[in-house]
Protein backbone atom coordinates (compact mmCIF):
# COMPACT_ATOMS: atom_id res chain seq x y z
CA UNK A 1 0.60 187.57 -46.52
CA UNK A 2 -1.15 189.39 -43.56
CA UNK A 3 -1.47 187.94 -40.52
CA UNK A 4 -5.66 188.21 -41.19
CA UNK A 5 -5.15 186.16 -43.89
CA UNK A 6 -2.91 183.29 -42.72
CA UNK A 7 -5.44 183.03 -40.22
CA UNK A 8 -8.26 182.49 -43.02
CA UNK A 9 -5.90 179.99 -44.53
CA UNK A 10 -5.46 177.82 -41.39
CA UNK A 11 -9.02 178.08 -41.12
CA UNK A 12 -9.76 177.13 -44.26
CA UNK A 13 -7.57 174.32 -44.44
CA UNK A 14 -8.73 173.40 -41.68
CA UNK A 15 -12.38 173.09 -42.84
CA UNK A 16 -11.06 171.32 -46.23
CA UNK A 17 -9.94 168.63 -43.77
CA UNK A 18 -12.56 168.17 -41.91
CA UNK A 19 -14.87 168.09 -45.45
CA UNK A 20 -12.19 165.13 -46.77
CA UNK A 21 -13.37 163.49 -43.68
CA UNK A 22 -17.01 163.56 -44.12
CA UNK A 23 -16.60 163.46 -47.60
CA UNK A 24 -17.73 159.93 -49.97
CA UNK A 25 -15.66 159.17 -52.31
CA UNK A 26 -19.09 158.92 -54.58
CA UNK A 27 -20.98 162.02 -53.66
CA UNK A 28 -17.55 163.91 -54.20
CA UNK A 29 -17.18 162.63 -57.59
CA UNK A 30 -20.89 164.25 -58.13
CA UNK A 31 -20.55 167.50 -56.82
CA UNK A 32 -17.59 167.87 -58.68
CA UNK A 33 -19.11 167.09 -62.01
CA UNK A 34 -22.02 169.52 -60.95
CA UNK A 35 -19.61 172.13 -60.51
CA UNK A 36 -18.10 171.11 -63.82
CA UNK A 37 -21.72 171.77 -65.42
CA UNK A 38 -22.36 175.07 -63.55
CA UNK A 39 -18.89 176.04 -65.76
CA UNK A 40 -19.84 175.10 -68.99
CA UNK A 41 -23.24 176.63 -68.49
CA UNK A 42 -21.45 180.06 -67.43
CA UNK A 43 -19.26 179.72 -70.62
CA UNK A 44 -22.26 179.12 -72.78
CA UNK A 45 -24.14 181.90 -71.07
CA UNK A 46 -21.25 184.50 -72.09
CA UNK A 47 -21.18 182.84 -75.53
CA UNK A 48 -24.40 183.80 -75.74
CA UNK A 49 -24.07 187.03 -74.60
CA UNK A 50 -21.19 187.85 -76.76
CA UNK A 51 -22.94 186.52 -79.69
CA UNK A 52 -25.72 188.83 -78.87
CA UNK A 53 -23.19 191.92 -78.67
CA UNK A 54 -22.25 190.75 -82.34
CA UNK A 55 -25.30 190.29 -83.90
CA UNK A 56 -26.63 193.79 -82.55
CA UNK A 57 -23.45 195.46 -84.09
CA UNK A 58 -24.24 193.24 -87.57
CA UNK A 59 -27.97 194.68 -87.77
CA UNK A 60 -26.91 198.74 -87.17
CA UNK A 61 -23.69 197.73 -89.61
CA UNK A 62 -26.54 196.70 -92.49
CA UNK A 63 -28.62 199.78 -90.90
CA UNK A 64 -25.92 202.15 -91.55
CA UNK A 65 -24.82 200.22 -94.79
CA UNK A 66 -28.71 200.55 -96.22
CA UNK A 67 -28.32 204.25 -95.32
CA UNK A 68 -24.75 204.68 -97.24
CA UNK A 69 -26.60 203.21 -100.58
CA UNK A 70 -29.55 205.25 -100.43
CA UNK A 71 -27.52 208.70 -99.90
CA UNK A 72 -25.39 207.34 -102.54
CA UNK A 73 -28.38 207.04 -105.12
CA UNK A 74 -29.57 210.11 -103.84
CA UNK A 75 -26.49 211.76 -104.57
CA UNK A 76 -26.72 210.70 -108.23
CA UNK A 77 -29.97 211.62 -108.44
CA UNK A 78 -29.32 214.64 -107.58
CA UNK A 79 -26.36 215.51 -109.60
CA UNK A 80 -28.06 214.23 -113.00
CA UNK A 81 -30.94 216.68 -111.82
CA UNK A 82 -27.92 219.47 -111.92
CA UNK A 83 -28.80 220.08 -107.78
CA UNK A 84 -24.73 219.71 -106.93
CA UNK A 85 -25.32 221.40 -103.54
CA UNK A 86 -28.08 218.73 -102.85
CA UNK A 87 -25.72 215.93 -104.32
CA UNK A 88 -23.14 217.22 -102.21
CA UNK A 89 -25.22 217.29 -98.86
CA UNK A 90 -26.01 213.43 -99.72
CA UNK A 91 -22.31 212.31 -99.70
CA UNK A 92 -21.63 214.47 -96.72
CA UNK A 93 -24.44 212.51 -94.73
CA UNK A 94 -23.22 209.19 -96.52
CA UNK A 95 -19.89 209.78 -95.31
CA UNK A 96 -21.04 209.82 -91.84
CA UNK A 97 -22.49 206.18 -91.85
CA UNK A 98 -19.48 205.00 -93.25
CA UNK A 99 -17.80 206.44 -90.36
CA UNK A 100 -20.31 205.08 -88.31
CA UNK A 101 -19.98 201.50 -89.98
CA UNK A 102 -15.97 201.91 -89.83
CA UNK A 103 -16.14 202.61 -85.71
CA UNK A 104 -18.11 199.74 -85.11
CA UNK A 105 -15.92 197.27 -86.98
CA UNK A 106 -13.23 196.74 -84.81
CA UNK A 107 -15.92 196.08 -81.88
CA UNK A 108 -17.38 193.66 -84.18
CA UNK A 109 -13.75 192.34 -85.24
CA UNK A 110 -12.93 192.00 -81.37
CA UNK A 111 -16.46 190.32 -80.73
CA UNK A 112 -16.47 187.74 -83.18
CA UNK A 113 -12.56 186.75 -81.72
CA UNK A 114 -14.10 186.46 -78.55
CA UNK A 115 -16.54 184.16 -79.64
CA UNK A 116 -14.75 181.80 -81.34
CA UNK A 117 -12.25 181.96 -78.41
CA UNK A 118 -15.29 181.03 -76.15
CA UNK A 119 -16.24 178.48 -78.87
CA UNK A 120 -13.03 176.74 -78.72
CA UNK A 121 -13.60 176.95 -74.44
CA UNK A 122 -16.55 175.08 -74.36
CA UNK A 123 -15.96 172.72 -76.82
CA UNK A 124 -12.43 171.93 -74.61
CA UNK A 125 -14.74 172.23 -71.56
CA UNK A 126 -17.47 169.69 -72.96
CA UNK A 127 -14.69 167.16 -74.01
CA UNK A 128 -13.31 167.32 -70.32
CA UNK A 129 -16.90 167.01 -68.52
CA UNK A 130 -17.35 163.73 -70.68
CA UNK A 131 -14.06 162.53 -69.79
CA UNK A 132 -15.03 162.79 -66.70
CA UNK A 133 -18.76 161.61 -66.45
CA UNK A 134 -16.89 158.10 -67.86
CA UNK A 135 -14.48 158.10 -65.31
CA UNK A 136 -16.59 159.17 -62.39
CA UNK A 137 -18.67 156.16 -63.42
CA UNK A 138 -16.15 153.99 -63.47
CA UNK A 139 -14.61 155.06 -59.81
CA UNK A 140 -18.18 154.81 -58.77
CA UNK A 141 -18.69 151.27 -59.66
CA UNK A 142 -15.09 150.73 -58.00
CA UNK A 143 -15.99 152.34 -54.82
CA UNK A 144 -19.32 150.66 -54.27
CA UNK A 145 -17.65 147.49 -55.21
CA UNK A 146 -14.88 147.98 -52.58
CA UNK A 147 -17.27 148.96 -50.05
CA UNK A 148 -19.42 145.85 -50.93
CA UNK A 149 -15.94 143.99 -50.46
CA UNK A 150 -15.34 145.71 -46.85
CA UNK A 151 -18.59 144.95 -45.74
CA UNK A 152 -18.27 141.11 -46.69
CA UNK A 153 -15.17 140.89 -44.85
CA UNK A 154 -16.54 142.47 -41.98
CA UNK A 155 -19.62 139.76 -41.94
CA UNK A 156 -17.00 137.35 -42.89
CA UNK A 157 -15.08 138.54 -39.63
CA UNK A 158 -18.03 138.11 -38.03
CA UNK A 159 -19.21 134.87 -38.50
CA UNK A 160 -15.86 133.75 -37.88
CA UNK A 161 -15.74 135.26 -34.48
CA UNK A 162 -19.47 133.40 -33.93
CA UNK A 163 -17.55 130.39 -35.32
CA UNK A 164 -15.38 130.52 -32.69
CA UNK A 165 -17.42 130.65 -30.19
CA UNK A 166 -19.95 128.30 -31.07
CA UNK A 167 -16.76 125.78 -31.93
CA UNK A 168 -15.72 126.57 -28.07
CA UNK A 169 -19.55 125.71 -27.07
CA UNK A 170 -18.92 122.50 -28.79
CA UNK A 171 -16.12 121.79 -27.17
CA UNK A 172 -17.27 122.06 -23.72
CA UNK A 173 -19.96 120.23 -24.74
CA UNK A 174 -17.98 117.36 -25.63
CA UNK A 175 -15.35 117.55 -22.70
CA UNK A 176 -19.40 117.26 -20.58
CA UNK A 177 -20.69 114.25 -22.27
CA UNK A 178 -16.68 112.28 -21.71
CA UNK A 179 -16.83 113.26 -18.17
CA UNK A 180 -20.37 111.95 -17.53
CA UNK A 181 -19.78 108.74 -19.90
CA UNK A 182 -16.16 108.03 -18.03
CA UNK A 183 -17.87 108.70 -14.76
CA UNK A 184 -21.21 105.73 -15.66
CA UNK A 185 -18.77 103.70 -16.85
CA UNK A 186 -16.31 103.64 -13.89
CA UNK A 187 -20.22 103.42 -11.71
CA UNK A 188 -20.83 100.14 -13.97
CA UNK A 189 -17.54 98.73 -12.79
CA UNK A 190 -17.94 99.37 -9.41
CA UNK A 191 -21.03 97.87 -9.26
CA UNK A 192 -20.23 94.62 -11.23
CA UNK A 193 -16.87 94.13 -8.51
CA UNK A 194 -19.61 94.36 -5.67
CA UNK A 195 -17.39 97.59 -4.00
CA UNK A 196 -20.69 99.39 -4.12
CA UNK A 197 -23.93 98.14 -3.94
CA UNK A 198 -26.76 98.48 -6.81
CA UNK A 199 -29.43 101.03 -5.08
CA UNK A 200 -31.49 99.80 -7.85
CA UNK A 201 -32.92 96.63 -5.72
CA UNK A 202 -31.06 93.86 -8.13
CA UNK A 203 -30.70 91.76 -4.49
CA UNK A 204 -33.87 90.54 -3.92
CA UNK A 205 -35.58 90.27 -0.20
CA UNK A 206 -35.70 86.20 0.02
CA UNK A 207 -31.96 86.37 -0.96
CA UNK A 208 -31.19 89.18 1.91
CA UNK A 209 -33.17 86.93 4.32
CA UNK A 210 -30.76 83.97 3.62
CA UNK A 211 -27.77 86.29 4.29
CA UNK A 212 -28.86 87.08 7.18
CA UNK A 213 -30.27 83.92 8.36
CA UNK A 214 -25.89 82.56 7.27
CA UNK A 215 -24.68 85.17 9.40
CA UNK A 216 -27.01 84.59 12.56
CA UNK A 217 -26.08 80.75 11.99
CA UNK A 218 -22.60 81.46 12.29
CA UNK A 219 -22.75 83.41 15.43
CA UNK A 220 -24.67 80.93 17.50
CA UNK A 221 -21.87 78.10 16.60
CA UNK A 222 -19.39 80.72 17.21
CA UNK A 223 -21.23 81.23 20.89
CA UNK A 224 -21.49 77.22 21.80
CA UNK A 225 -17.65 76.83 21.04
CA UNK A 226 -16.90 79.15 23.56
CA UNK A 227 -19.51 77.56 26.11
CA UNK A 228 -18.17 74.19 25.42
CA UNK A 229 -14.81 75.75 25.83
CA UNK A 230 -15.37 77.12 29.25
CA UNK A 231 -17.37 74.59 30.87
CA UNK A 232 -14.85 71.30 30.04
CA UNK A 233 -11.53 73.21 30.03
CA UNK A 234 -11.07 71.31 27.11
CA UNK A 235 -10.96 72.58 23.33
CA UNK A 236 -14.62 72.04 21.93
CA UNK A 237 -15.22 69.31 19.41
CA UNK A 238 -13.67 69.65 15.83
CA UNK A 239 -17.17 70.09 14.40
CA UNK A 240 -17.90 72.98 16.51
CA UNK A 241 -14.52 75.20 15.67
CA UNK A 242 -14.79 74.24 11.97
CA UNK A 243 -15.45 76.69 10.10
């Protein structure tokens, strides 16, 4: 191999791969059956052709044939007539055809073999292209069923993944609405032990006025104790210390 030609090999391998590539398993399957039709309508257009060749060489065979008989009754005719030299001319001239019709059967011996030969072709041809068209069909319905397959799995990868997610959404969502319960509960408890008072206004004002009228009260007996205390030098009175 030259070195021109390897290089048209690596090129053309090259361009094979890259067709695999781009290539569907479907429309492959088509073209080849096309290409599988284009060959059994070559075959039947040199069956054609060949039977053509034949039936051309049949027609001048009878030709020459109806030409043989009629020099050969011509011939008698002439000899019963005592014209030998005219008989004779006739068989000359009929021996010609039949050399004529003798050439040409070999060419029609070899034509007719090559017809049947194409015959037997296309019929072989035919059987395979139907083999085929079934099959093709059949890895057809296969391949669009296997892509219908890939493309549910990738939705079904999908909607997992948004599964996921949304299942994470919920989640947070949840952890939220603990935190915020936990946190209104723990508020409730607070409030109920008094450690923080209810902003709401539950303590009404007459009931803040007595608290602070309690705690003024207490500060003015706490005040005379101490008078009474300093003026006498004595401890005040029991009724002034009590609490």
């Amino acid at each position: 191999m030259s070195l021109f030609q390897r290089a048209h090999a690596i090129v053309q391998a090259k361009a094979n791969k890259a067709l695999d590539a781009a290539e569907k398993p479907d429309e492959m399957l088509d073209l080849s059956y096309e290409q599988m039709l284009e060959q059994i309508t070559q075959v039947r257009r040199g069956l054609v052709d060949i039977a053509a060749s034949r039936k051309q060489i049949e027609l001048q065979e009878q030709q020459f044939q109806h030409t043989v008989d009629h020099l050969q009754d011509q011939a008698k005719a002439a000899l019963s007539q005592g014209k030998e030299d005219l008989a004779k001319e006739a068989l000359s001239r009929k021996a010609a055809a039949q050399a004529q019709i003798d050439g040409m059967e070999p060419q029609h011996q070899q034509l007719t073999e090559q017809e049947e030969k194409l015959e037997h072709t296309l019929a072989a041809l035919q059987k395979k292209v139907n083999d085929f068209r079934t099959q093709k069909e059949v890895l057809k319905a296969q391949y669009t069923a296997a892509k219908a397959m890939s493309s549910v799995d990738e939705s079904a990868a999908g909607i997992s993944t948004t599964f996921g997610d949304s299942g994470a959404e919920i989640q947070r969502a949840q952890d939220k609405i603990a935190t915020m319960q936990a946190r209104a509960g723990a508020m409730d408890e607070l409030l109920q032990s008094g450690v923080l008072e209810d902003v709401g206004g539950d303590t009404d004002d007459i009931q803040k006025e007595l608290d602070e009228a309690g705690s003024a009260a207490e500060v003015d007996k706490e005040l005379a104790a101490l008078k009474a205390e300093i003026g006498s030098g004595s401890p005040p009175p029991a009724e002034l210390t009590a609490s």
